[in-house]
N, C-alpha and C. Protein backbone atom coordinates (compact mmCIF):
# COMPACT_ATOMS: atom_id res chain seq x y z
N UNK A 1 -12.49 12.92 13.04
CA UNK A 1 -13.73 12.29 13.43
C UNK A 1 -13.53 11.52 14.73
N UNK A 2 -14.46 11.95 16.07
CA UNK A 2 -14.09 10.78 16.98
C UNK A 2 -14.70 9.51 16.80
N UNK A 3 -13.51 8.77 17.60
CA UNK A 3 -14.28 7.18 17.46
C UNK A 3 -13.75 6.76 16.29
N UNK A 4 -13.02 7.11 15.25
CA UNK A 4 -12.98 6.99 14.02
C UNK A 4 -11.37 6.22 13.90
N UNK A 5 -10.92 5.15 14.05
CA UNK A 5 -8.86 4.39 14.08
C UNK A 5 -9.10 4.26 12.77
N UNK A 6 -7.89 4.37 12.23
CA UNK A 6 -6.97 4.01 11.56
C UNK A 6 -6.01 3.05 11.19
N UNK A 7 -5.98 2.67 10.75
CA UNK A 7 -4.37 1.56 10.58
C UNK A 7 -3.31 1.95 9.39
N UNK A 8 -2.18 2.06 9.84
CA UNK A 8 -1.19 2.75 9.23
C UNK A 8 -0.35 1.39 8.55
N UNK A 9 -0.28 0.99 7.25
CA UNK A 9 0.09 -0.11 6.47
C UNK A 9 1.58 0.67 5.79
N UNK A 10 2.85 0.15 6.00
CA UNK A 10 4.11 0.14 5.33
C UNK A 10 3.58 -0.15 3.67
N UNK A 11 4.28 1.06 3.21
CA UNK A 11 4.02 0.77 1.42
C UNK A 11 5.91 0.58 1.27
N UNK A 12 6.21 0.04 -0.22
CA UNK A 12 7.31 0.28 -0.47
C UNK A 12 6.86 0.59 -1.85
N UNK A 13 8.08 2.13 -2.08
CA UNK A 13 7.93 3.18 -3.15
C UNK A 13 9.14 2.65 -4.16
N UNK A 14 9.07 2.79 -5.19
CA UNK A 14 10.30 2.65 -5.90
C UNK A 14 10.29 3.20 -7.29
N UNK A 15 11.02 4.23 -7.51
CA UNK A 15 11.60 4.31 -9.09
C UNK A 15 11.38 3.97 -10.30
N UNK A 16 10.43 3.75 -10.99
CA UNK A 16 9.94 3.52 -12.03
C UNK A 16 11.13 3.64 -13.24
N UNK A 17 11.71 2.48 -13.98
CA UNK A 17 12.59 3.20 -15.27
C UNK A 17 12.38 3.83 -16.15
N UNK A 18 11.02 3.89 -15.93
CA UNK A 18 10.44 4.72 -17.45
C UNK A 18 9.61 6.16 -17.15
N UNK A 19 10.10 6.16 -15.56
CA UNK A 19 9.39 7.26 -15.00
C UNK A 19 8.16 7.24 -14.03
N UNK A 20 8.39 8.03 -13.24
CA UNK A 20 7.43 7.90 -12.01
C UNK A 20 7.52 6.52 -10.97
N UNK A 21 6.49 6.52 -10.28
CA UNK A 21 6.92 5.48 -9.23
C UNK A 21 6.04 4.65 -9.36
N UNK A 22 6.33 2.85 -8.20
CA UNK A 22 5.29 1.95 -8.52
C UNK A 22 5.29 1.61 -6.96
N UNK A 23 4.25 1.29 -6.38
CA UNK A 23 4.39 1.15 -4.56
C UNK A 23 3.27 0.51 -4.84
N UNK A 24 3.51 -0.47 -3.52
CA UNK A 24 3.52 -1.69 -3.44
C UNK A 24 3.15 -1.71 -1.36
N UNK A 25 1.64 -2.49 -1.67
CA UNK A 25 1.38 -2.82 0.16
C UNK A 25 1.17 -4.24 0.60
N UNK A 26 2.76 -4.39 0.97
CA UNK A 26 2.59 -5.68 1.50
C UNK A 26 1.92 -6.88 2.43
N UNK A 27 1.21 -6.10 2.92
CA UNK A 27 -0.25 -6.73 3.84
C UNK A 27 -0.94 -7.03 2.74
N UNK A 28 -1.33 -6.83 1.30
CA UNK A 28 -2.28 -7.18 0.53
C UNK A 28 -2.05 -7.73 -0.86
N UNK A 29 -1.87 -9.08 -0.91
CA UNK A 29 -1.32 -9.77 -1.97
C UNK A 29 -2.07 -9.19 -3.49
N UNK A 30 -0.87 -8.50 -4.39
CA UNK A 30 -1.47 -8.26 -5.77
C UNK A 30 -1.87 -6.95 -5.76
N UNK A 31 -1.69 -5.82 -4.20
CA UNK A 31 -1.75 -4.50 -3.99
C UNK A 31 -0.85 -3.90 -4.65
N UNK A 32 -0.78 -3.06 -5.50
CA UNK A 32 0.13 -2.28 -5.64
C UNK A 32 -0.64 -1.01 -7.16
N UNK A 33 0.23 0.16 -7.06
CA UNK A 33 0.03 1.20 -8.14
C UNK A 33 1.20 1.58 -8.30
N UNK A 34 0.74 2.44 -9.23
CA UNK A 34 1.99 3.66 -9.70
C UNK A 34 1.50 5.05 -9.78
N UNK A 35 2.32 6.13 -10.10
CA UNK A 35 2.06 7.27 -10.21
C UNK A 35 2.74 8.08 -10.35
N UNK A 36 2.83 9.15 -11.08
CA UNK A 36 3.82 10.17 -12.22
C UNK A 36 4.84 10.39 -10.47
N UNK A 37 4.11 11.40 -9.24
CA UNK A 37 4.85 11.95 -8.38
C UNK A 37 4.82 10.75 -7.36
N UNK A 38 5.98 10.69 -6.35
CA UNK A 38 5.49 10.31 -4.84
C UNK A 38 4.37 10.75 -4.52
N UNK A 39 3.90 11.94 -4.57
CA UNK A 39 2.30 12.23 -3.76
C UNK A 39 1.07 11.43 -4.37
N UNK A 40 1.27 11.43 -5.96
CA UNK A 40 0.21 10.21 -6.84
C UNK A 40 0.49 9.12 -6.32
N UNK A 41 1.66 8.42 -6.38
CA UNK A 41 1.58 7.15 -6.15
C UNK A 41 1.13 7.02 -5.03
N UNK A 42 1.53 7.49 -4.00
CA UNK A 42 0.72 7.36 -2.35
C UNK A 42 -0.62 7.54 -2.34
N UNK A 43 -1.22 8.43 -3.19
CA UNK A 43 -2.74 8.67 -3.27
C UNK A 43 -2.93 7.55 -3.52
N UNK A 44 -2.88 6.90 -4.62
CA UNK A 44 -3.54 5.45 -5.50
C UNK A 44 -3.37 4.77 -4.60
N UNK A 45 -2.48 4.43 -3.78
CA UNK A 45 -2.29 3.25 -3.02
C UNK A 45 -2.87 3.51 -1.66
N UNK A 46 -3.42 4.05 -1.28
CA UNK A 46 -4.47 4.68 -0.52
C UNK A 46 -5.48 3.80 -0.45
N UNK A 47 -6.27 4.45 -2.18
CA UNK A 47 -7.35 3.94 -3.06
C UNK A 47 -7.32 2.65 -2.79
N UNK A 48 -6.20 2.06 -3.59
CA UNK A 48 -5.96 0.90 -3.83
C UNK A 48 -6.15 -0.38 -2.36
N UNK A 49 -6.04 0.50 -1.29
CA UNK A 49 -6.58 -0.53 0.09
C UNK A 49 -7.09 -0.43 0.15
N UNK A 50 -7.84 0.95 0.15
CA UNK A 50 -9.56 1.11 0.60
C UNK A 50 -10.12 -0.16 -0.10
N UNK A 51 -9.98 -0.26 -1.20
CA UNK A 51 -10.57 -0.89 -2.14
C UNK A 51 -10.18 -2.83 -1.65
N UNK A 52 -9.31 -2.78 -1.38
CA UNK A 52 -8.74 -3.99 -0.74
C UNK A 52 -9.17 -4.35 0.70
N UNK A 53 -9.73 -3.69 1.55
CA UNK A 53 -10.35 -3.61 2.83
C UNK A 53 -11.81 -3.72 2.51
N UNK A 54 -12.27 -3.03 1.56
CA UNK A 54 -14.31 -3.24 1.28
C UNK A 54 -14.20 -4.40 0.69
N UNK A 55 -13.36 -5.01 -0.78
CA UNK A 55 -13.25 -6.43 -0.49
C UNK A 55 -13.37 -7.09 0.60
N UNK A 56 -12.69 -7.15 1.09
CA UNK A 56 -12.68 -8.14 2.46
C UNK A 56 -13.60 -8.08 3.08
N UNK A 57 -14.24 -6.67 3.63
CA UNK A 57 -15.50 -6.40 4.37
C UNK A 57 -16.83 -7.31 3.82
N UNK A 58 -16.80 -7.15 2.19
CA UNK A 58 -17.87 -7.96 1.46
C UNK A 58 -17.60 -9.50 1.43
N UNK A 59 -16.66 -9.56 1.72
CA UNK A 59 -16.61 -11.13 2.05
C UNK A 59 -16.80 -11.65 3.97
N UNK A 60 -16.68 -10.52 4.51
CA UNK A 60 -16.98 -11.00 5.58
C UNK A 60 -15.78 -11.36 6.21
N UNK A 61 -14.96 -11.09 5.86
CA UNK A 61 -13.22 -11.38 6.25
C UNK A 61 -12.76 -10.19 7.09
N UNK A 62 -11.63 -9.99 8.19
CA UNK A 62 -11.01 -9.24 8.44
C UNK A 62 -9.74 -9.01 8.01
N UNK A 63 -9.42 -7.37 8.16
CA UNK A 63 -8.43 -7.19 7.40
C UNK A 63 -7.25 -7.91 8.25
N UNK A 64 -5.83 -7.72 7.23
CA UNK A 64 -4.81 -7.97 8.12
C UNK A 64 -4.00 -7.10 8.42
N UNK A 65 -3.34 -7.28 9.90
CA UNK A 65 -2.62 -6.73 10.40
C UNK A 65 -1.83 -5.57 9.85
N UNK A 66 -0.76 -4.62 10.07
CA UNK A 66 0.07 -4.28 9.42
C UNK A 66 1.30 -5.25 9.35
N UNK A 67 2.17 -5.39 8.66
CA UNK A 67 3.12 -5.98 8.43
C UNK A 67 4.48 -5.30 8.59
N UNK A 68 5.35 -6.12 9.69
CA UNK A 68 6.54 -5.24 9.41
C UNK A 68 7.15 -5.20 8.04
N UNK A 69 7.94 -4.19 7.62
CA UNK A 69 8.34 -4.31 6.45
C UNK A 69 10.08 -3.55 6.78
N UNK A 70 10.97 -4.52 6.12
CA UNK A 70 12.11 -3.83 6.61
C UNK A 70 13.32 -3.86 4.69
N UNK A 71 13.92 -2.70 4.74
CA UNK A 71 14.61 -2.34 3.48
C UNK A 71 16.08 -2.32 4.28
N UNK A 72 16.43 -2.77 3.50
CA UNK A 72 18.20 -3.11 3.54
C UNK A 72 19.05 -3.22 2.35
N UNK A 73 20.05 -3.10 2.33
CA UNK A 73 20.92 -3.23 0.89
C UNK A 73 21.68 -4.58 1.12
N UNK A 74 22.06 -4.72 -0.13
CA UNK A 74 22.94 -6.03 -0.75
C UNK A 74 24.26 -5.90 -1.22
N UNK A 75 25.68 -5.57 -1.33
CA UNK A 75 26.19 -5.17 -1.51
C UNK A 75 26.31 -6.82 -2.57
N UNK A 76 27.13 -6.19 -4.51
CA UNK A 76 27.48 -7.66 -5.26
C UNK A 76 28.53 -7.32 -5.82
């Protein structure tokens, strides 16, 4: 669509112990889903901003930024 941006928001995906995954968007406090595949869980969390962005819109708020988001290990 022209005329039409985007904003591209860092999710973090992770491993579910009981199966499937749970991801998580850190620009949006209390954002997060799950879903059997990586491709579900990314769908929902999709959803899950849209839905977090028309909030905001109905309040009259702008969204926020993207957030850097950075993964590293811990060695114990």
């Amino acid at each position: 669509m022209p005329g039409v941006w985007s904003v591209v928001y860092p999710v973090i995906i992770e491993e579910d112990e009981r199966g499937g995954y749970v991801v998580v968007c850190p620009a949006f406090e209390g954002c997060y889903t799950q879903g059997d595949t990586v491709e579900e869980a990314l769908a929902n969390i999709r959803e899950a901003i849209e839905l977090c962005l028309e909030e905001l819109r109905a309040e009259g708020r702008e969204a926020p930024p993207p957030r850097r988001v950075l993964v590293g290990s811990v060695a114990v």
